[in-house]
PDB file of N, CA and C in Angstrom:
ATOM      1  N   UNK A   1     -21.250 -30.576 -44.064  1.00  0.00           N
ATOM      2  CA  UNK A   1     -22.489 -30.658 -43.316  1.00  0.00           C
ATOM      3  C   UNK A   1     -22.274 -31.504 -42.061  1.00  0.00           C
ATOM      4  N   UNK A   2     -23.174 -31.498 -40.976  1.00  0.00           N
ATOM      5  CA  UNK A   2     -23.378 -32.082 -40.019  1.00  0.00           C
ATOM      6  C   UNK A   2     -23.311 -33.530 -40.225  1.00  0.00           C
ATOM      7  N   UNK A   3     -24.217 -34.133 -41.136  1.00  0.00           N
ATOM      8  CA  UNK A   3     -24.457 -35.622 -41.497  1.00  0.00           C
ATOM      9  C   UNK A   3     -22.930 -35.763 -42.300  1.00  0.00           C
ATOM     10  N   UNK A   4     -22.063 -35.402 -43.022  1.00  0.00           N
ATOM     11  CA  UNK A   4     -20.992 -35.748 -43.171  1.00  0.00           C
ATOM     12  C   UNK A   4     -19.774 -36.223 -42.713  1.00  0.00           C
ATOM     13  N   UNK A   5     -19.537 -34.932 -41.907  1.00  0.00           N
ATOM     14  CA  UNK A   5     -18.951 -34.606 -40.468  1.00  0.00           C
ATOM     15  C   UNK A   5     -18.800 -36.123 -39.508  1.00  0.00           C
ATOM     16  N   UNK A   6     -20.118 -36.379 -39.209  1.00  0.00           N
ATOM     17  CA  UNK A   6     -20.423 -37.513 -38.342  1.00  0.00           C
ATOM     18  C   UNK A   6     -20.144 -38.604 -38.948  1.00  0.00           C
ATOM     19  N   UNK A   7     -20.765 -38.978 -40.377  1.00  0.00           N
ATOM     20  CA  UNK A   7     -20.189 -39.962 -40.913  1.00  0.00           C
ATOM     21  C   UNK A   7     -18.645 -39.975 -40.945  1.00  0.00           C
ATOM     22  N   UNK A   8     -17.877 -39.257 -41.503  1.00  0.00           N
ATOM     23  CA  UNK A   8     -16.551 -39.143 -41.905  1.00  0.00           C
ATOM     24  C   UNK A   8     -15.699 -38.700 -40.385  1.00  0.00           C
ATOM     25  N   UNK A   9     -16.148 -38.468 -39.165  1.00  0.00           N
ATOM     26  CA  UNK A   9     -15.634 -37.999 -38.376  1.00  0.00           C
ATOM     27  C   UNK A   9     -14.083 -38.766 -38.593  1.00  0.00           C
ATOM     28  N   UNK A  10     -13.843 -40.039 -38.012  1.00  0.00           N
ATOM     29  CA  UNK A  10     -12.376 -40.797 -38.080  1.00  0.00           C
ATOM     30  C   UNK A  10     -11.558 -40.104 -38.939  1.00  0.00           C
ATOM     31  N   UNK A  11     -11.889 -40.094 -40.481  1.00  0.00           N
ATOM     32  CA  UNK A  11     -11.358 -39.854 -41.480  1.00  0.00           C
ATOM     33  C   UNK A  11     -11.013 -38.148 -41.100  1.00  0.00           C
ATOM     34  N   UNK A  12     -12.045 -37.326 -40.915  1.00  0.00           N
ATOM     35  CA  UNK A  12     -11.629 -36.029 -40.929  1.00  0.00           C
ATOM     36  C   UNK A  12     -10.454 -35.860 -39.942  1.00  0.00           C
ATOM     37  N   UNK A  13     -10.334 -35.995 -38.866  1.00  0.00           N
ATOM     38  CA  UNK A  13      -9.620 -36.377 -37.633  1.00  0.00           C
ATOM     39  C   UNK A  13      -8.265 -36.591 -38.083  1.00  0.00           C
ATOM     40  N   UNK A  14      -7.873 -37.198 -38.896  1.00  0.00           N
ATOM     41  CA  UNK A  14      -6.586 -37.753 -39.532  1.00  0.00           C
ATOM     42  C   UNK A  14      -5.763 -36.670 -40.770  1.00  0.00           C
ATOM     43  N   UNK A  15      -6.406 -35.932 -40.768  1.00  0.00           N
ATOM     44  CA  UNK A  15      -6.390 -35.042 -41.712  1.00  0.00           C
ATOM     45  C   UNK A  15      -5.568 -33.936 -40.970  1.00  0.00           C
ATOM     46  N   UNK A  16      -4.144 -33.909 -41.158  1.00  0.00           N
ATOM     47  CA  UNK A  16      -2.897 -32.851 -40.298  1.00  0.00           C
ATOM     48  C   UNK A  16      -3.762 -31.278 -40.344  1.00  0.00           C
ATOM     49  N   UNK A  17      -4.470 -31.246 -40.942  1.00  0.00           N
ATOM     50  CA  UNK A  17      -4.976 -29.053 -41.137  1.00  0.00           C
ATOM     51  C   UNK A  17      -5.707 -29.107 -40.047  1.00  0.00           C
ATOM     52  N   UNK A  18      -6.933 -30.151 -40.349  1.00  0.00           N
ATOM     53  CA  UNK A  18      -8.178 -30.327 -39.597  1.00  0.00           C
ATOM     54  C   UNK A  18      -8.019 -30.733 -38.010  1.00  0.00           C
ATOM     55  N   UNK A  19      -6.915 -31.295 -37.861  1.00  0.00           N
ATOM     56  CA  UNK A  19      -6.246 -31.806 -35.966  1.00  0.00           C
ATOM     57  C   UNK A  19      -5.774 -30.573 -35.803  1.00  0.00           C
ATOM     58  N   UNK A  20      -5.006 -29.724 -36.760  1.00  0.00           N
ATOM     59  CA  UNK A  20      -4.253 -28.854 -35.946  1.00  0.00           C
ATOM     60  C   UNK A  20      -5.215 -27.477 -35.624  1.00  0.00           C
ATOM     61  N   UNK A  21      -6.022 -27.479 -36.544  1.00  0.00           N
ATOM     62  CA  UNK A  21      -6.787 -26.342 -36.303  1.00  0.00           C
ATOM     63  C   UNK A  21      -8.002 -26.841 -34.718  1.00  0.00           C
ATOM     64  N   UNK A  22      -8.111 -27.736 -34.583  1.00  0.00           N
ATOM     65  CA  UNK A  22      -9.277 -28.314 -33.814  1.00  0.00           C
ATOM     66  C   UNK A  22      -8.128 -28.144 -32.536  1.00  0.00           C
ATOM     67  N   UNK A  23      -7.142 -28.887 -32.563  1.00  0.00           N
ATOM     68  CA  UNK A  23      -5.990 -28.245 -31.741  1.00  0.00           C
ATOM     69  C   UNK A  23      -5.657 -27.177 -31.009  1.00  0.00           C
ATOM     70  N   UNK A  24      -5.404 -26.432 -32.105  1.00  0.00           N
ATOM     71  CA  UNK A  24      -5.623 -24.663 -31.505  1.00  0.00           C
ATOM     72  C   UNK A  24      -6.655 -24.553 -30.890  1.00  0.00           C
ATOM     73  N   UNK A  25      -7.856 -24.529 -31.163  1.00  0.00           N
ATOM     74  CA  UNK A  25      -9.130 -24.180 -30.732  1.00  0.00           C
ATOM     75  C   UNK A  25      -9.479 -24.768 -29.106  1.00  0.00           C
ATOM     76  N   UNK A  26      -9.079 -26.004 -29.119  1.00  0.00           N
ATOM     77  CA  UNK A  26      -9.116 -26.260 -27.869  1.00  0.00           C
ATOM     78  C   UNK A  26      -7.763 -25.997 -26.758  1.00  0.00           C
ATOM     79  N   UNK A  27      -6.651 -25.768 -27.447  1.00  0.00           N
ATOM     80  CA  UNK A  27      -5.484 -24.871 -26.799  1.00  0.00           C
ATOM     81  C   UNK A  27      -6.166 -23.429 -26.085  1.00  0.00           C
ATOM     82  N   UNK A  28      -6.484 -22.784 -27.176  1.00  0.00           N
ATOM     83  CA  UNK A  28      -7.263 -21.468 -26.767  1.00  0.00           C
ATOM     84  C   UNK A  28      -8.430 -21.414 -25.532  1.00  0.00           C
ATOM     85  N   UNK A  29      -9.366 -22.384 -25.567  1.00  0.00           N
ATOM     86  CA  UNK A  29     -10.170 -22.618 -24.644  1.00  0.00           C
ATOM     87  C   UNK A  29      -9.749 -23.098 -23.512  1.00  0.00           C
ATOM     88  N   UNK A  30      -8.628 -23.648 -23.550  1.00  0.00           N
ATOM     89  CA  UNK A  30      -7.917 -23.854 -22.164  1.00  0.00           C
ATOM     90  C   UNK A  30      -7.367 -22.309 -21.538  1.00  0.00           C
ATOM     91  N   UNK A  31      -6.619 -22.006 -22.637  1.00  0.00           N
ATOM     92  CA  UNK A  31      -5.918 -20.574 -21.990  1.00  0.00           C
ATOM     93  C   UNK A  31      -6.929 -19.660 -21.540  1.00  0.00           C
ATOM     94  N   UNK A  32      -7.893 -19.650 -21.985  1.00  0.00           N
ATOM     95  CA  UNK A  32      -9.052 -18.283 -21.991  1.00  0.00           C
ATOM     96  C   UNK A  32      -9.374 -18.970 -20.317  1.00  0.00           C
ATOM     97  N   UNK A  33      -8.933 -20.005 -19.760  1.00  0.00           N
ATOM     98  CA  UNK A  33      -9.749 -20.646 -17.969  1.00  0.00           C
ATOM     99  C   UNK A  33      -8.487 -19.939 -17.124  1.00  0.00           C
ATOM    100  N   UNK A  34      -7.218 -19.678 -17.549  1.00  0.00           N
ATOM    101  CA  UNK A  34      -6.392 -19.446 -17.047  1.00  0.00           C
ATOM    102  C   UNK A  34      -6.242 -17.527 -17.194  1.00  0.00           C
ATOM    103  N   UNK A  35      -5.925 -17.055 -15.735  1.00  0.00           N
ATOM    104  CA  UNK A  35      -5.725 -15.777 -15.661  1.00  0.00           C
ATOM    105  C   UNK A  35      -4.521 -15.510 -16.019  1.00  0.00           C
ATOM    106  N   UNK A  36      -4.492 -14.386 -16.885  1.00  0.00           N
ATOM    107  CA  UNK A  36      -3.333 -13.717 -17.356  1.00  0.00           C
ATOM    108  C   UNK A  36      -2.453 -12.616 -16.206  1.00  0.00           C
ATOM    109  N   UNK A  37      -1.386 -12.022 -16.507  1.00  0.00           N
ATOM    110  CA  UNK A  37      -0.691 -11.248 -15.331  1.00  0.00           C
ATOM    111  C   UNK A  37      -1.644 -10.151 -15.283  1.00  0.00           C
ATOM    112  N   UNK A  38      -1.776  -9.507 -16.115  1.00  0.00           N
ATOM    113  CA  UNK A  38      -2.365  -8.454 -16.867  1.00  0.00           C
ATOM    114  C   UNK A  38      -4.057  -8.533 -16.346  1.00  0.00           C
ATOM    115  N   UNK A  39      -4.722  -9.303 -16.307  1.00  0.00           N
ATOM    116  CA  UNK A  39      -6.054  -9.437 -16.033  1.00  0.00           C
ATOM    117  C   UNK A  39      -6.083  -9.399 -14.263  1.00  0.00           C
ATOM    118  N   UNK A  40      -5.038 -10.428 -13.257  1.00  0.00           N
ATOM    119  CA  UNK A  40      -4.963 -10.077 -12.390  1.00  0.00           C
ATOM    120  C   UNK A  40      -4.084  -9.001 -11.755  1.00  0.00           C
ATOM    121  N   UNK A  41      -3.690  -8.350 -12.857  1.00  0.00           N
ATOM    122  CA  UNK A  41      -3.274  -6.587 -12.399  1.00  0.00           C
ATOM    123  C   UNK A  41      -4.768  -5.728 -11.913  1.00  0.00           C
ATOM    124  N   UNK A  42      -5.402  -5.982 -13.385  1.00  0.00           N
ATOM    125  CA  UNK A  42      -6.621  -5.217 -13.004  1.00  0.00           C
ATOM    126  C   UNK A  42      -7.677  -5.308 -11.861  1.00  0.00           C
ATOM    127  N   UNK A  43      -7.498  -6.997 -11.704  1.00  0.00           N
ATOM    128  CA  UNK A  43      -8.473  -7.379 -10.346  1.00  0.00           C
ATOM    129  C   UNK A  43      -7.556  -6.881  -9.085  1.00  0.00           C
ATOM    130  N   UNK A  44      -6.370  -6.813  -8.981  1.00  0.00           N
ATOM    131  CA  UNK A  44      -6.035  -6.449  -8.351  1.00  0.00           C
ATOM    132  C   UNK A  44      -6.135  -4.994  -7.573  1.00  0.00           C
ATOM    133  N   UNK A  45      -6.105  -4.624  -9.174  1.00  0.00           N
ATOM    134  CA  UNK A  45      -6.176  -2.548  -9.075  1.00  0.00           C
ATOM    135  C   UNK A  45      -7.717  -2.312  -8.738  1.00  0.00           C
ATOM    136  N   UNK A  46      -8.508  -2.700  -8.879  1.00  0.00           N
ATOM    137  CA  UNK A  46     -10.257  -2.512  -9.143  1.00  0.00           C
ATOM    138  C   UNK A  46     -10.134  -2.933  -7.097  1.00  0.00           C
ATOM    139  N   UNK A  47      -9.372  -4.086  -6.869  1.00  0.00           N
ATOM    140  CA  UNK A  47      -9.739  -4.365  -5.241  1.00  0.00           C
ATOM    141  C   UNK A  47      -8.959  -3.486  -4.239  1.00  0.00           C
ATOM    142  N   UNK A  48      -8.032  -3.080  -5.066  1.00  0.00           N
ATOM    143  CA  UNK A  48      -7.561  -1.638  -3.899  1.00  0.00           C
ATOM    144  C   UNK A  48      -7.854  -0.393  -4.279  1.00  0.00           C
ATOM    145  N   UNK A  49      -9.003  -0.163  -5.231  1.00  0.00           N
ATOM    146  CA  UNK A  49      -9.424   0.952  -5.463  1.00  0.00           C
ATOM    147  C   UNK A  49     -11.222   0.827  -4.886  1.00  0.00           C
ATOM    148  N   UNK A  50     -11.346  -0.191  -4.630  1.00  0.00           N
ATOM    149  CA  UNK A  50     -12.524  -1.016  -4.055  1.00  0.00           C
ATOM    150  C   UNK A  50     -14.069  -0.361  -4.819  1.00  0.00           C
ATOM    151  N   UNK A  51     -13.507  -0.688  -5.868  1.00  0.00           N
ATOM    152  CA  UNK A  51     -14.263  -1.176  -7.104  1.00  0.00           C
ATOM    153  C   UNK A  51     -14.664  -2.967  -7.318  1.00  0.00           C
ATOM    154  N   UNK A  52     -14.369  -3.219  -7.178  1.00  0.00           N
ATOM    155  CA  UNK A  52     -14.649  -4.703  -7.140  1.00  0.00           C
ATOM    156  C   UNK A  52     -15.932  -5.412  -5.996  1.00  0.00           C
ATOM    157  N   UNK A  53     -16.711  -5.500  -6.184  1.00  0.00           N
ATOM    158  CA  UNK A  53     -17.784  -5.931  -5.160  1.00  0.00           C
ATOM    159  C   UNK A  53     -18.505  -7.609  -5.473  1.00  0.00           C
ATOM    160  N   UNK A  54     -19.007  -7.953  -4.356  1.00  0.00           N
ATOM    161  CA  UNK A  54     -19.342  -9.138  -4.116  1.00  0.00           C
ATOM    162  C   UNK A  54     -21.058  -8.488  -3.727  1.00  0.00           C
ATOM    163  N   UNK A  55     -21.955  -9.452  -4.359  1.00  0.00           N
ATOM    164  CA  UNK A  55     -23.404  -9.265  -3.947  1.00  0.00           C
ATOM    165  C   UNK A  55     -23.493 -10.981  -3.181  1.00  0.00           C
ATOM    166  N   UNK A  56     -23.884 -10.608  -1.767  1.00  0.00           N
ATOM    167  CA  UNK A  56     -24.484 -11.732  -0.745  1.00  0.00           C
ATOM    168  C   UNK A  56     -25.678 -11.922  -0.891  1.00  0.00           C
ATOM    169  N   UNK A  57     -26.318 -12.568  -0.509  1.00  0.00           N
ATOM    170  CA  UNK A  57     -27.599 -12.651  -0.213  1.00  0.00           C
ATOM    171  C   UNK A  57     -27.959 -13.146   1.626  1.00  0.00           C
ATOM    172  N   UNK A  58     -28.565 -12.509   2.292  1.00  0.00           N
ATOM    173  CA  UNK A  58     -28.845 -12.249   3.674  1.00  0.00           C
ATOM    174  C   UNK A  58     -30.294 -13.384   3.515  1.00  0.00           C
ATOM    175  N   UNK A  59     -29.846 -13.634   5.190  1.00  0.00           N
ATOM    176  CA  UNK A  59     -31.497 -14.823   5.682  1.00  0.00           C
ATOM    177  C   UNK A  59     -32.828 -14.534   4.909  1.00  0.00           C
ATOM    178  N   UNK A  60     -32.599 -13.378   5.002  1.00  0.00           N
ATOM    179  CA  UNK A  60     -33.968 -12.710   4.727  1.00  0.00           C
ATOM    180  C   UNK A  60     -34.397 -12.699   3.313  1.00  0.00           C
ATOM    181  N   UNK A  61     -33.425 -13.023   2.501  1.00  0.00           N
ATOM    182  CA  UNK A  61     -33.305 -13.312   1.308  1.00  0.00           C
ATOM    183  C   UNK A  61     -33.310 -11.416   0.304  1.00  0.00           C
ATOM    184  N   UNK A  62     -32.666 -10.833   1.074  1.00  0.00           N
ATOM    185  CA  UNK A  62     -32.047  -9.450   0.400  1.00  0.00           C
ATOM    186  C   UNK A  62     -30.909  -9.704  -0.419  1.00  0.00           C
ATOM    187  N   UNK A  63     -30.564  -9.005  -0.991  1.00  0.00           N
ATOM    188  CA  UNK A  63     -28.765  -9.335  -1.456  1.00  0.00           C
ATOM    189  C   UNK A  63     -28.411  -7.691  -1.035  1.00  0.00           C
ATOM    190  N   UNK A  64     -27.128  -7.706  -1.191  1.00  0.00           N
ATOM    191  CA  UNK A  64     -26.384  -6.792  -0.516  1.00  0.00           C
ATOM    192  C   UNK A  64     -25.274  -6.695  -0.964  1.00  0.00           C
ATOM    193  N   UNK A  65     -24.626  -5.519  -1.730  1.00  0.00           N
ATOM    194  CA  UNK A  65     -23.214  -5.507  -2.266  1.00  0.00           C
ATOM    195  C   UNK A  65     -22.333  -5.572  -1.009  1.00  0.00           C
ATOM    196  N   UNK A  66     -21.167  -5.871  -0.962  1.00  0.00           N
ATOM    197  CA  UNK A  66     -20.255  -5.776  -0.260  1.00  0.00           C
ATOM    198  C   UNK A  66     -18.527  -5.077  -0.707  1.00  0.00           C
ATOM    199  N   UNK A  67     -18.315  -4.268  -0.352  1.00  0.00           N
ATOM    200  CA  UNK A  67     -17.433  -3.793  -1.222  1.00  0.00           C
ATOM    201  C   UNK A  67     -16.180  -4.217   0.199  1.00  0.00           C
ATOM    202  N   UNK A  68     -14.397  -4.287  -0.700  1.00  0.00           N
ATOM    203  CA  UNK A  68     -13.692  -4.731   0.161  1.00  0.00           C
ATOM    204  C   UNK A  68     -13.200  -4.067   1.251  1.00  0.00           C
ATOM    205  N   UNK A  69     -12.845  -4.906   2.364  1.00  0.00           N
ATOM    206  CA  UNK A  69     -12.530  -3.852   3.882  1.00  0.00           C
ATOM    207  C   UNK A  69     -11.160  -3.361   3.489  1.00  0.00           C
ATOM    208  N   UNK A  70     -11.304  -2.399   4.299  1.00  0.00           N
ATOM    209  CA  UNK A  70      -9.739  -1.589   4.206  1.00  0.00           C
ATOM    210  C   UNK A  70      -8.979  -2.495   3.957  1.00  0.00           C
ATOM    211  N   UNK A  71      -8.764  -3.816   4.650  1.00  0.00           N
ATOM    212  CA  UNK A  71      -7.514  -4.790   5.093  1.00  0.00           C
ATOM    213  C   UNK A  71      -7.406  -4.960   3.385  1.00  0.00           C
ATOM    214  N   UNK A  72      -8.415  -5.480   2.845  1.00  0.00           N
ATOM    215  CA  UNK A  72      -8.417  -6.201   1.309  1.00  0.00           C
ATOM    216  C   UNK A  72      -7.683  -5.313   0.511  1.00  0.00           C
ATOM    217  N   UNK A  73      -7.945  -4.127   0.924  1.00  0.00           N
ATOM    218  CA  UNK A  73      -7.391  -2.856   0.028  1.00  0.00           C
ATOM    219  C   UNK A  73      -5.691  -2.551   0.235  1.00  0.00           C
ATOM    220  N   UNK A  74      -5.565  -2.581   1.534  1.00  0.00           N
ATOM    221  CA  UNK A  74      -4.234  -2.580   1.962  1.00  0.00           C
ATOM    222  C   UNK A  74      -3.467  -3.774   1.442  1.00  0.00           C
ATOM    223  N   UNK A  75      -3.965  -4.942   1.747  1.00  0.00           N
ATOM    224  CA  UNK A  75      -3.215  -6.726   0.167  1.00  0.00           C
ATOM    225  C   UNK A  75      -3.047  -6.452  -0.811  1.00  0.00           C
ATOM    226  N   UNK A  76      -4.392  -5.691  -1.478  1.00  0.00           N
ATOM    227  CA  UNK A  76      -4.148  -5.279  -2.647  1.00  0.00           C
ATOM    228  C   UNK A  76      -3.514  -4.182  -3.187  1.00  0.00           C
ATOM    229  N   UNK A  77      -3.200  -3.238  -2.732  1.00  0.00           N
ATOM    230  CA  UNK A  77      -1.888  -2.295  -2.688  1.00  0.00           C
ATOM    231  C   UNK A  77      -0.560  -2.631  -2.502  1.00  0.00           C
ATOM    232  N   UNK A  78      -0.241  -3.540  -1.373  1.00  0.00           N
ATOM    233  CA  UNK A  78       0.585  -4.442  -1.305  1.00  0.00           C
ATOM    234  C   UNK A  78       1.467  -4.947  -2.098  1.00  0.00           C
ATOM    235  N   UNK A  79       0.203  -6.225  -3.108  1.00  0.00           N
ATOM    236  CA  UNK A  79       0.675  -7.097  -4.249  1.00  0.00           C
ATOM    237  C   UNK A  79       1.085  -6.276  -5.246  1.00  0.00           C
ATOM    238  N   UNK A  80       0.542  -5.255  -5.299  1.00  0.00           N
ATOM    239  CA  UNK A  80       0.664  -4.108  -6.423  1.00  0.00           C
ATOM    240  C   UNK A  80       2.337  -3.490  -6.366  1.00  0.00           C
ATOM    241  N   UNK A  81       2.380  -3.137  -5.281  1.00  0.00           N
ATOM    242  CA  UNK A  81       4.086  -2.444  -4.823  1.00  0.00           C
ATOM    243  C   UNK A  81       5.106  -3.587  -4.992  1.00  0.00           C
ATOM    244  N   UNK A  82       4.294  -4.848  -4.767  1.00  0.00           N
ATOM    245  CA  UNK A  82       5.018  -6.174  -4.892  1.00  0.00           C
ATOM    246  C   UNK A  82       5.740  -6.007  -6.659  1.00  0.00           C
ATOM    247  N   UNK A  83       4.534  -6.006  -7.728  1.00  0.00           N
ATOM    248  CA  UNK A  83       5.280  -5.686  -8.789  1.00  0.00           C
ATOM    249  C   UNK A  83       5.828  -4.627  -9.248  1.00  0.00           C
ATOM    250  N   UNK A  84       5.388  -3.469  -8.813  1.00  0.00           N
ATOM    251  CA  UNK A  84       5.804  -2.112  -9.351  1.00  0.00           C
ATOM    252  C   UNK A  84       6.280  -1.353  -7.884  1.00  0.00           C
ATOM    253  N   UNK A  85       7.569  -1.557  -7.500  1.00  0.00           N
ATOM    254  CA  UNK A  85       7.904  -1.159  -6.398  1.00  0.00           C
ATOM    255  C   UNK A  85       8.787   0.567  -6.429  1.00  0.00           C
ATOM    256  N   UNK A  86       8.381   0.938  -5.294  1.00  0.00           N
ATOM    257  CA  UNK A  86       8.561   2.665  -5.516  1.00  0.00           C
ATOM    258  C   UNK A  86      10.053   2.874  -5.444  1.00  0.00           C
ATOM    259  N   UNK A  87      10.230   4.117  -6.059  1.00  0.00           N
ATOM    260  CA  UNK A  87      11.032   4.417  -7.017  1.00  0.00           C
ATOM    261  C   UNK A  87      11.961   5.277  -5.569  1.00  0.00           C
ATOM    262  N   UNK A  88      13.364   5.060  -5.108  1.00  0.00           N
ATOM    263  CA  UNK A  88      14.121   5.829  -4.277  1.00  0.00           C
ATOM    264  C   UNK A  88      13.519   7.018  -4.030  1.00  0.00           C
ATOM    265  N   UNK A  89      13.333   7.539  -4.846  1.00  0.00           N
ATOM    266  CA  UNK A  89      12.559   9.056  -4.986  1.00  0.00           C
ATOM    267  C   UNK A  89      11.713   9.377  -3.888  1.00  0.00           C
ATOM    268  N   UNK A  90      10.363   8.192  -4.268  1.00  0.00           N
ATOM    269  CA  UNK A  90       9.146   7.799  -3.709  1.00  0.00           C
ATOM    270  C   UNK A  90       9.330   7.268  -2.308  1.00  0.00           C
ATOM    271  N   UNK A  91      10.136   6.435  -2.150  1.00  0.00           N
ATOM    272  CA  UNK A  91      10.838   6.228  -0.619  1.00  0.00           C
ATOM    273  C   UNK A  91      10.880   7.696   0.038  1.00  0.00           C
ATOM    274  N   UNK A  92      12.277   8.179  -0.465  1.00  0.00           N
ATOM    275  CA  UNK A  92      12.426   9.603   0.315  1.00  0.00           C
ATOM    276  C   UNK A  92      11.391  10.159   0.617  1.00  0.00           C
ATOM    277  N   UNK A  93      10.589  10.560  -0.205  1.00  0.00           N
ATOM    278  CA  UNK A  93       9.524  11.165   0.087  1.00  0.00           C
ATOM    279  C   UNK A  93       8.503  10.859   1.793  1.00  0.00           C
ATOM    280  N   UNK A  94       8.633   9.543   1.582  1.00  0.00           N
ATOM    281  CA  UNK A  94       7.303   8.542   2.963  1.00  0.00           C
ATOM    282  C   UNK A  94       8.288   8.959   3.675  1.00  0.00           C
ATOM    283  N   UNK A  95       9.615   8.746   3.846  1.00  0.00           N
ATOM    284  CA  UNK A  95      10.540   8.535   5.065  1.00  0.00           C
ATOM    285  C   UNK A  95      10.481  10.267   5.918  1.00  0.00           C
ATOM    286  N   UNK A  96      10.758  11.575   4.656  1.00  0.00           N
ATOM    287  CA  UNK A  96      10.661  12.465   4.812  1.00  0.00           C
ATOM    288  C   UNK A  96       9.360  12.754   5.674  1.00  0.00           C
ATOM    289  N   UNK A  97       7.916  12.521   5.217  1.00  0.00           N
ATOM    290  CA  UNK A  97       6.622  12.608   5.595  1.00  0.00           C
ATOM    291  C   UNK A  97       6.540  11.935   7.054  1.00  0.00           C
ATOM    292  N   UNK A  98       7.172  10.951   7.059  1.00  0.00           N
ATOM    293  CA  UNK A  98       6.745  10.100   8.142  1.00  0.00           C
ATOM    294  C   UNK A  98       7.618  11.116   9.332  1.00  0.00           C
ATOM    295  N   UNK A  99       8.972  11.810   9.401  1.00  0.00           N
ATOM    296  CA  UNK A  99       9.803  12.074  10.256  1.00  0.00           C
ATOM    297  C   UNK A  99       9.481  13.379  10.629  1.00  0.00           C
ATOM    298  N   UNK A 100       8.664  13.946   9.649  1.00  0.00           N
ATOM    299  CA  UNK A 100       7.456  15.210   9.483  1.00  0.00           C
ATOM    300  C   UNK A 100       6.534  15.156  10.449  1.00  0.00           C
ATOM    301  N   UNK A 101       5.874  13.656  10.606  1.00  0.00           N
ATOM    302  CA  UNK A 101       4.597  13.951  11.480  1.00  0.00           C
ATOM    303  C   UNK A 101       5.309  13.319  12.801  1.00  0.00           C
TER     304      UNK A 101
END
């Protein structure tokens, strides 16, 4: 119970199961503040697919989505090629296209 708990807090505290589990728990709550690779893949992918929006709010007191400018989209394509970079293949191809137009 609650009234136990409080009384016995010191004592429970000392208890190796009861630290380590209270341990974890606040291990976990730290990690869950920190972004994973994987989570900023997706923010990444959602902002160069410009899915990702920001709501402002204007003088006038409107709000207003804002979705990202090309430029944001082009970073975020970018960072993306940054990890998953194209394949010789995929090269040939742009170099071919590009000498095309």
């Amino acid at each position: 119970s609650e009234k136990y708990a409080h009384t016995n807090a010191n004592k429970l505290l000392q208890n190796t199961t009861i630290k380590a589990r209270i341990d974890a728990q606040m291990q976990k709550l730290e990690d869950d503040k920190i972004m994973k690779a994987d989570e900023a893949l997706r923010l990444i992918t959602a902002i160069a697919r410009g899915e990702e929006t920001t709501t402002v709010e204007t003088q006038e007191g409107y709000e207003l989505t804002v979705y990202p400018t090309i430029t944001e989209k082009q970073r975020a394509s970018e960072a993306i090629l940054k990890r998953y970079p194209l394949s010789p293949l995929d090269k040939a191809q742009i170099k071919k296209a590009q000498a095309d137009a």
